[in-house]
C-alpha atoms as a PDB file:
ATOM      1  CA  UNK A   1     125.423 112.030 128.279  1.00  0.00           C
ATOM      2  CA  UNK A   2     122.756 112.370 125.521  1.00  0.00           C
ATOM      3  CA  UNK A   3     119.256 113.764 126.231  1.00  0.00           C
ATOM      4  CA  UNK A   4     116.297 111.700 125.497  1.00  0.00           C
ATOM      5  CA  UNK A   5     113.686 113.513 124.439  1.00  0.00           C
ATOM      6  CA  UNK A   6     110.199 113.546 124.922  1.00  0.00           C
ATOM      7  CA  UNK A   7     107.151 114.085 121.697  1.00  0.00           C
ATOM      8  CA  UNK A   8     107.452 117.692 121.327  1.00  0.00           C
ATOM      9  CA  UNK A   9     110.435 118.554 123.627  1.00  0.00           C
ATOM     10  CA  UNK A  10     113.635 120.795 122.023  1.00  0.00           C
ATOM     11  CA  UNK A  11     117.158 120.891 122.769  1.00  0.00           C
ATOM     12  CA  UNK A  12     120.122 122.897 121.431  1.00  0.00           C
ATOM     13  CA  UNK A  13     122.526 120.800 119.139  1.00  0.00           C
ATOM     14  CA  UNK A  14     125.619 122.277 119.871  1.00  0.00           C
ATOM     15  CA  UNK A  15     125.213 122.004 124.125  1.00  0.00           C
ATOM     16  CA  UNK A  16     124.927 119.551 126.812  1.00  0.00           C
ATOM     17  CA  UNK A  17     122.296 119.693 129.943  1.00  0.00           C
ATOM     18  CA  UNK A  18     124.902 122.393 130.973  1.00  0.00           C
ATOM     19  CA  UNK A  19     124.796 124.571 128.464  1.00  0.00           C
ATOM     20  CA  UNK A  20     127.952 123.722 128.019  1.00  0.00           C
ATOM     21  CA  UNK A  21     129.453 123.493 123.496  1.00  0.00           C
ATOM     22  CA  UNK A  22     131.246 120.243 123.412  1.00  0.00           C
ATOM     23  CA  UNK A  23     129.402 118.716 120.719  1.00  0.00           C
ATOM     24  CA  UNK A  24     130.766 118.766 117.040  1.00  0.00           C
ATOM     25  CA  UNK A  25     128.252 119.829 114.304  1.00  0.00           C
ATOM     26  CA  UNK A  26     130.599 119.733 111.480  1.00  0.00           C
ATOM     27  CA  UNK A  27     128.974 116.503 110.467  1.00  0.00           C
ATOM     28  CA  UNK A  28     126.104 115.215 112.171  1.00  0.00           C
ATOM     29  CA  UNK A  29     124.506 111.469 111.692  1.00  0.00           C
ATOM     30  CA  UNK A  30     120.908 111.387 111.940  1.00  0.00           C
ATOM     31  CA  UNK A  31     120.467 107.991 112.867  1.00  0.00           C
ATOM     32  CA  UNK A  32     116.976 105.883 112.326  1.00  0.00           C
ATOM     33  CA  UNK A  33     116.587 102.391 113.889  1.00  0.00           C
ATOM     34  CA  UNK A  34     113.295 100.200 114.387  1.00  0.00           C
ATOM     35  CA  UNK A  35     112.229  96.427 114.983  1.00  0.00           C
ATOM     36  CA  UNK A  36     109.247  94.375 113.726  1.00  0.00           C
ATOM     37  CA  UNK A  37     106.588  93.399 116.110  1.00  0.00           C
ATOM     38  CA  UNK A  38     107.279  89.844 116.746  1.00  0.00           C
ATOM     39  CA  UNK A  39     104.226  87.371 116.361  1.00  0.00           C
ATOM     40  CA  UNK A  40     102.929  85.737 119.540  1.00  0.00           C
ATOM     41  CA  UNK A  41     100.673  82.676 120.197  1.00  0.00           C
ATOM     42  CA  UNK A  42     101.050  79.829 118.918  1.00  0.00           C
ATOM     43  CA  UNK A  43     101.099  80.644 115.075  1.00  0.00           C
ATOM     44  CA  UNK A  44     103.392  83.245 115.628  1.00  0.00           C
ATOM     45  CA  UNK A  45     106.209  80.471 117.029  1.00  0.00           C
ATOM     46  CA  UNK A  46     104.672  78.597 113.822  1.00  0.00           C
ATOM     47  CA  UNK A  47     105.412  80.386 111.203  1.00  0.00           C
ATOM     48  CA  UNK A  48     107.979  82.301 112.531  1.00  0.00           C
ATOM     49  CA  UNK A  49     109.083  84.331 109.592  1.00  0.00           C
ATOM     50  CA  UNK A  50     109.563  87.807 110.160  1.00  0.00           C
ATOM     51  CA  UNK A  51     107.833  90.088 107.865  1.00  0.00           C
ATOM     52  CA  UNK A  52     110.370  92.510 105.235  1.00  0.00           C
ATOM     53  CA  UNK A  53     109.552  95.974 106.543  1.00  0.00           C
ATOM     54  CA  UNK A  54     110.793  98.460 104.169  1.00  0.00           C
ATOM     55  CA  UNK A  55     111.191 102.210 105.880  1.00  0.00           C
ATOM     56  CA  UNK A  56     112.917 105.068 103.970  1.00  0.00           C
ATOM     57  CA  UNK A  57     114.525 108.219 105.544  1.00  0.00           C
ATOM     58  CA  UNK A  58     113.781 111.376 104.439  1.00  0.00           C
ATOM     59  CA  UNK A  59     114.946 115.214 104.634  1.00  0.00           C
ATOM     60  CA  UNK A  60     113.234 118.443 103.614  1.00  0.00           C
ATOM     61  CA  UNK A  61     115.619 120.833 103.597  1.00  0.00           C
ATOM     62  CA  UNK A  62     113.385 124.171 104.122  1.00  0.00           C
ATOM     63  CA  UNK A  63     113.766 128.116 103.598  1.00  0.00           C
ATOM     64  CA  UNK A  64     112.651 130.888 105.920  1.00  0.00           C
ATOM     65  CA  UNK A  65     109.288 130.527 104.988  1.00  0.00           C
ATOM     66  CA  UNK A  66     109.276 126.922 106.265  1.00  0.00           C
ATOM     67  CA  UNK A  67     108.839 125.271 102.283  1.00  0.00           C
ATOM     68  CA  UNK A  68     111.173 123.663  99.984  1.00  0.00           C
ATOM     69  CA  UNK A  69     112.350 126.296  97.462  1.00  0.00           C
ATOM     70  CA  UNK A  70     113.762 123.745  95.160  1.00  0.00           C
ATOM     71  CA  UNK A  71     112.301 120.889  93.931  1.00  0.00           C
ATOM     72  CA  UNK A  72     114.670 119.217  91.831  1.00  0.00           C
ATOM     73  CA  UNK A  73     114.278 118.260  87.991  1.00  0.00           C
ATOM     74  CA  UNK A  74     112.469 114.780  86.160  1.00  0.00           C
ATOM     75  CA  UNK A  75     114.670 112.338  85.186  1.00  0.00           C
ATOM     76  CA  UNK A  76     114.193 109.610  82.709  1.00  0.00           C
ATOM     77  CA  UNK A  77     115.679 106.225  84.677  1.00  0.00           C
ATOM     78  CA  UNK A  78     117.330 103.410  82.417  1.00  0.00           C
ATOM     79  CA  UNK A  79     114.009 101.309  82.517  1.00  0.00           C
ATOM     80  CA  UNK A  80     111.997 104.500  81.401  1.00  0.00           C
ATOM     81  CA  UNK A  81     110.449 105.712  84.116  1.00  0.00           C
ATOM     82  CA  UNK A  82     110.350 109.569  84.904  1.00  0.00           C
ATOM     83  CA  UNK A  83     111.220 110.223  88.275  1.00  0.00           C
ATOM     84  CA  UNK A  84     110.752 113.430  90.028  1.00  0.00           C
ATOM     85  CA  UNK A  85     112.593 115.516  92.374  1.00  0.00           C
ATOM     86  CA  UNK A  86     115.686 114.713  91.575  1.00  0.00           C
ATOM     87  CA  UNK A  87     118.856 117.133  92.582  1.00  0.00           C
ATOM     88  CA  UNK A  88     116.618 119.327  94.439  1.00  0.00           C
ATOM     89  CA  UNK A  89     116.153 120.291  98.319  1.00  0.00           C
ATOM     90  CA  UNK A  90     114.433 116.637  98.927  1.00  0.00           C
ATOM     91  CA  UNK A  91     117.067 114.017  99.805  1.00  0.00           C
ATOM     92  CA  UNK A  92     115.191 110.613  99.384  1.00  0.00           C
ATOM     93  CA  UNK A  93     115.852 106.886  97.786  1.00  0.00           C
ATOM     94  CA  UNK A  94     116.103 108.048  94.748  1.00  0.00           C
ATOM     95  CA  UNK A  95     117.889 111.467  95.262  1.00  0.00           C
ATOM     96  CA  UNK A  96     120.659 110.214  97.619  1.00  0.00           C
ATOM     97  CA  UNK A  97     122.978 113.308  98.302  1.00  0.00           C
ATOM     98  CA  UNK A  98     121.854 117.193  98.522  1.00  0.00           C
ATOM     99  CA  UNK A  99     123.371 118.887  95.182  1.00  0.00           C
ATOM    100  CA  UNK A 100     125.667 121.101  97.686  1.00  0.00           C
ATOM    101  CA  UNK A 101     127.051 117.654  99.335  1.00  0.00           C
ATOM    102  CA  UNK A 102     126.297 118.999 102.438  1.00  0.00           C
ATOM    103  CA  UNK A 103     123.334 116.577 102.781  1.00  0.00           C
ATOM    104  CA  UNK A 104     123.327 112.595 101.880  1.00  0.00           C
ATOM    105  CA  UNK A 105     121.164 109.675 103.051  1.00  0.00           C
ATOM    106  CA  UNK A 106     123.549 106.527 103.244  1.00  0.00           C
ATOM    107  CA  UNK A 107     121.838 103.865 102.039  1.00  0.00           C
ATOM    108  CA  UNK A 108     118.841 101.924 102.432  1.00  0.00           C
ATOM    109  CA  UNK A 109     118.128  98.481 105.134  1.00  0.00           C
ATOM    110  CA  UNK A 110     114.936  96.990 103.669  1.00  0.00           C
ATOM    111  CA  UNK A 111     114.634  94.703 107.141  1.00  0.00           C
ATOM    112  CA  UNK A 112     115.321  96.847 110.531  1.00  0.00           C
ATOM    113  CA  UNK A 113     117.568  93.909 111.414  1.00  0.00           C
ATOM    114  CA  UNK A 114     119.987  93.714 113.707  1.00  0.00           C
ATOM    115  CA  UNK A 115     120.733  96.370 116.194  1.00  0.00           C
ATOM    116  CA  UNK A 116     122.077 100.081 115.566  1.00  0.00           C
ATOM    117  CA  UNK A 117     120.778 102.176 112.864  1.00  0.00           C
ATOM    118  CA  UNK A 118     119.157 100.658 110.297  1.00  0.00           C
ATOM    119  CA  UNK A 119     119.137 103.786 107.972  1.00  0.00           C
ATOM    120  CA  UNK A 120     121.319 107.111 108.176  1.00  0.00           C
ATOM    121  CA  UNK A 121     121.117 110.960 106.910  1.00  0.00           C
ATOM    122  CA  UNK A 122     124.888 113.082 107.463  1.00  0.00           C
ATOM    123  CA  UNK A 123     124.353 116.688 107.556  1.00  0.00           C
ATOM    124  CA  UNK A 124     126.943 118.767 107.551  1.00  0.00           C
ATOM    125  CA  UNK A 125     125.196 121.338 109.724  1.00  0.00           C
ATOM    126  CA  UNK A 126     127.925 124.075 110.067  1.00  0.00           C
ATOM    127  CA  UNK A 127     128.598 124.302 105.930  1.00  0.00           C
ATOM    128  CA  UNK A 128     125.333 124.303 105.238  1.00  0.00           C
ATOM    129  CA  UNK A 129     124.066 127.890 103.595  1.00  0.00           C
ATOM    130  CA  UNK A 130     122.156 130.165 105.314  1.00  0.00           C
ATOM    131  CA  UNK A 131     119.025 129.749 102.937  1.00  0.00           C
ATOM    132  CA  UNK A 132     117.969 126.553 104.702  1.00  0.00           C
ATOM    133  CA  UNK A 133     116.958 127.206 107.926  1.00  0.00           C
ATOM    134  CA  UNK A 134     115.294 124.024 108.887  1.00  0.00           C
ATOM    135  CA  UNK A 135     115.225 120.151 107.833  1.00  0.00           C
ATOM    136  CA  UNK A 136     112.742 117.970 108.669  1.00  0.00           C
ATOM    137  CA  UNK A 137     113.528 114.150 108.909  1.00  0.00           C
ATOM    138  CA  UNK A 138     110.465 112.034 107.725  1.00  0.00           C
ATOM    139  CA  UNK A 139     110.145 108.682 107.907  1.00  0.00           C
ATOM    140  CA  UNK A 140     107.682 105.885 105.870  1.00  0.00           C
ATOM    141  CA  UNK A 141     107.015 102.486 105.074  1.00  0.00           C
ATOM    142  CA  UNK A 142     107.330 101.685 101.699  1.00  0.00           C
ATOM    143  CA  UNK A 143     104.341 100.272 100.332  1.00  0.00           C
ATOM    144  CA  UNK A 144     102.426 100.310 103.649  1.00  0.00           C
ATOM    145  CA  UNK A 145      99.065 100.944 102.818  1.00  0.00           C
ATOM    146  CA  UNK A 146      99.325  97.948 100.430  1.00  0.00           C
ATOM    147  CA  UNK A 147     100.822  95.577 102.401  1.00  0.00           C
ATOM    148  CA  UNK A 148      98.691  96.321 105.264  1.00  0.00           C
ATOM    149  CA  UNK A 149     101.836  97.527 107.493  1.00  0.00           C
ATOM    150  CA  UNK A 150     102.395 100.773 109.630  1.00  0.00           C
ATOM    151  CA  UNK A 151     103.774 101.845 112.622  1.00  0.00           C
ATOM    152  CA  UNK A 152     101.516 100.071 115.189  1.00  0.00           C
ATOM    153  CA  UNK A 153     103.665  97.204 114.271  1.00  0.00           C
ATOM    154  CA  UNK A 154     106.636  98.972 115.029  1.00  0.00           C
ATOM    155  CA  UNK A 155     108.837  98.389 118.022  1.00  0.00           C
ATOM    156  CA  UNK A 156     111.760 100.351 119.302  1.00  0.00           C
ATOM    157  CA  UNK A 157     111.448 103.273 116.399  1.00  0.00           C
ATOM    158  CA  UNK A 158     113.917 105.794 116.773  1.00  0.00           C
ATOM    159  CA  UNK A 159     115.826 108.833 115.733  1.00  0.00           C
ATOM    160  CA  UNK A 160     119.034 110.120 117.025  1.00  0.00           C
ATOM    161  CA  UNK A 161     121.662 112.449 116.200  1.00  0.00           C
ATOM    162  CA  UNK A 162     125.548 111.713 116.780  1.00  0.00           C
ATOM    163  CA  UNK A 163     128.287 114.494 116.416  1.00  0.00           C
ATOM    164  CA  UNK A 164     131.333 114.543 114.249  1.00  0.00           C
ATOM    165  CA  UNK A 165     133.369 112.611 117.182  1.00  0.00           C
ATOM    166  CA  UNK A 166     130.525 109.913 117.362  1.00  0.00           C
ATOM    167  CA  UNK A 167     128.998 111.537 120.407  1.00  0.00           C
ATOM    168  CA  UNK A 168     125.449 110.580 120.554  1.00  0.00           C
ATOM    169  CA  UNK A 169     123.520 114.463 121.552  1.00  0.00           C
ATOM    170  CA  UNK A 170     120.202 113.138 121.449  1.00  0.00           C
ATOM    171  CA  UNK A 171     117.257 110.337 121.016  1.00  0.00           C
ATOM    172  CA  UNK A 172     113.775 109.988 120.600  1.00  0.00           C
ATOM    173  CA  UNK A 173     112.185 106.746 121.077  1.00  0.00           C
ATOM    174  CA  UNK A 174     108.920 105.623 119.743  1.00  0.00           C
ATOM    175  CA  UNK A 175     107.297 101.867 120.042  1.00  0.00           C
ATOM    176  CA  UNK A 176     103.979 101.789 118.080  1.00  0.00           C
ATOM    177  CA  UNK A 177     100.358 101.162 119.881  1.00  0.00           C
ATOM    178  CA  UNK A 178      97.576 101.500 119.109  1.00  0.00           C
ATOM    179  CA  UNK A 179      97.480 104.996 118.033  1.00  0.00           C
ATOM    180  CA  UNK A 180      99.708 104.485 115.548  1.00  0.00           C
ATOM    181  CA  UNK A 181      97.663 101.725 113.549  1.00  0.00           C
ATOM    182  CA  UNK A 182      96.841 102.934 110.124  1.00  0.00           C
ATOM    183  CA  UNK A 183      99.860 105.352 110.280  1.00  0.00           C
ATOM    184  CA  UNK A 184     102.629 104.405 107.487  1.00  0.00           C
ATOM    185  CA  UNK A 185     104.871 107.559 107.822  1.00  0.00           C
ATOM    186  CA  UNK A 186     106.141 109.631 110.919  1.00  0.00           C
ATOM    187  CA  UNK A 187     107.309 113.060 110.703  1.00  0.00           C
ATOM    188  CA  UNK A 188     110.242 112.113 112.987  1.00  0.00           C
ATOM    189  CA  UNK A 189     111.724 115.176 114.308  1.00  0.00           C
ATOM    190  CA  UNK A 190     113.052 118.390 112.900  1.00  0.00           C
ATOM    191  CA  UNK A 191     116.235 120.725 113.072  1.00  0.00           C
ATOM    192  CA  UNK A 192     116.080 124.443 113.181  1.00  0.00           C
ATOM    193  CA  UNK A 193     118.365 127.397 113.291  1.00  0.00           C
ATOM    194  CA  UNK A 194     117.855 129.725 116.148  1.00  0.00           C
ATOM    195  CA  UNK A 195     119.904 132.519 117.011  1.00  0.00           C
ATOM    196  CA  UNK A 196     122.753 131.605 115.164  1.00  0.00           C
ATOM    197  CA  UNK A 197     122.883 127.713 116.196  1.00  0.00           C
ATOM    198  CA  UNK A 198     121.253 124.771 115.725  1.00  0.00           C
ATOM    199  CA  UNK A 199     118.045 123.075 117.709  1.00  0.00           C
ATOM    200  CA  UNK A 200     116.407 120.060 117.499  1.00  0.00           C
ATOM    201  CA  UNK A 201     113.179 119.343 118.157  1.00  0.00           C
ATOM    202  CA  UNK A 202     111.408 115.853 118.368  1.00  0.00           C
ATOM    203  CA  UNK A 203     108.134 115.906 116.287  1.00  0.00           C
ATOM    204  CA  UNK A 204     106.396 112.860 116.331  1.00  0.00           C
ATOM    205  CA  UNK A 205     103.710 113.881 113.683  1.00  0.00           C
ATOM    206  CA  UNK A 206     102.350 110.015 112.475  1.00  0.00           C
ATOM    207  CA  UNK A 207     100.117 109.868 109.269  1.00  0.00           C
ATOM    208  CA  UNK A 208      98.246 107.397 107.395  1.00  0.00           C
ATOM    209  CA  UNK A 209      99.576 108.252 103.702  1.00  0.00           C
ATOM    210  CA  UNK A 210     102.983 105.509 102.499  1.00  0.00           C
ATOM    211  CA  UNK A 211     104.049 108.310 100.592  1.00  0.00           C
ATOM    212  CA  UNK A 212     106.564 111.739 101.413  1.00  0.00           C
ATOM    213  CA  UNK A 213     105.257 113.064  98.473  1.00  0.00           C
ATOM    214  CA  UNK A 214     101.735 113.533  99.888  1.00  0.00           C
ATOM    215  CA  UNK A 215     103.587 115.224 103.033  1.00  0.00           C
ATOM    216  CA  UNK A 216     105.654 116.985 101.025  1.00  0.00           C
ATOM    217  CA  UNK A 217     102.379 118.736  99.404  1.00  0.00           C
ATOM    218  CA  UNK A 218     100.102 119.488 101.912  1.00  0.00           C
ATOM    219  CA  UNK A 219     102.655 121.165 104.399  1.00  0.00           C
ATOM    220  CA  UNK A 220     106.051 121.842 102.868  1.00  0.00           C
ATOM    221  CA  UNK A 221     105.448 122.879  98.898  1.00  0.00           C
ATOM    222  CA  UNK A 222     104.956 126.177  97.491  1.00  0.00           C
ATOM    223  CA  UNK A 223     101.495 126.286  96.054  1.00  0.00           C
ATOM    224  CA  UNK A 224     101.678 126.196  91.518  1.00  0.00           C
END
């Protein structure tokens, strides 16, 4: 039966409550689902129009030193644009699948609707090379700050991650409150090497920036 964890808590990937391996880390699914807040009162039955949340997945994969080594290349798009990171240890919207292959984000629900996950990152945890000794799954509303939305509107947020047989090891569940108003991105929860195998360890980390990048700077880039 899968283990659901608690902010902070860590379990071993590979075991049950047992310590028993049955679980298949060949390819694991971290799984992200959430719901919109439904309006109450009156104007809520009103206008009952649910508002387009847009939250994108993301994975740092990380060295020994706990940073991303490899921060992809620019990229001119076919509007113009440049676009950063691409092809490098940051799997993201734009950067869909880790340049080993070993890493891809599956595509992108713009809504949360219906039930399941709304967005999913495979890892391939036992193929992956022994340089990355850590990824960190982050999570944030696109355009949050902007469109005044962020996680204290959020019900039913979580992460999970299900085995290569479609086991489900683990969840962690969070529902906004007030604590998380103002917060646009979560850094959801995190999986480590340790002794050989793999851990993983709910974070629960909430911040007020819309934007990975700004995560991505302040705790998980080398310094220029």
């Amino acid at each position: 039966m899968a283990i659901n964890l608690q902010k902070g808590q860590t379990i071993d990937l590979r075991k049950n409550d047992r310590g028993e391996s049955i679980y298949d880390l060949s390819k694991v699914t971290i799984g992200l689902g959430w719901d919109v807040r439904k309006q109450g009162g009156f104007f809520g039955k009103l206008f009952n129009k649910e508002a387009e949340y847009d939250l994108d997945a993301v994975a740092f994969l990380l060295d020994g030193n706990g940073k991303v080594a490899n921060l992809g290349r620019t990229v001119q798009t076919n509007d113009g644009r440049q676009m950063g990171l691409y092809q490098g240890d940051v799997v993201f919207f734009n950067s869909m699948q880790h340049p080993s292959g070993n890493v891809w984000l599956t595509g992108d629900n713009r809504t949360g609707a219906g039930d399941g996950d709304d967005e999913q990152i495979i890892v391939k945890l036992d193929q992956l090379d022994q340089s990355y000794q850590k990824i960190v799954f982050v999570v944030t509303i696109y355009q949050g700050r902007s469109n005044n939305q962020h996680f204290g509107m959020i019900d039913n947020a979580f992460i999970r991650a299900v085995d290569a047989s479609g086991k489900e090891i683990t969840k962690y569940s969070l529902s906004g409150d007030s604590s998380m108003n103002g917060m646009c991105a979560m850094v959801f929860a995190e999986a480590y090497r340790h002794n050989g195998d793999w851990k993983f360890r709910a974070v629960g980390e909430p911040h007020q920036t819309d934007n990975f990048i700004d995560i991505l700077r302040q705790q998980y880039a080398y310094p220029n």
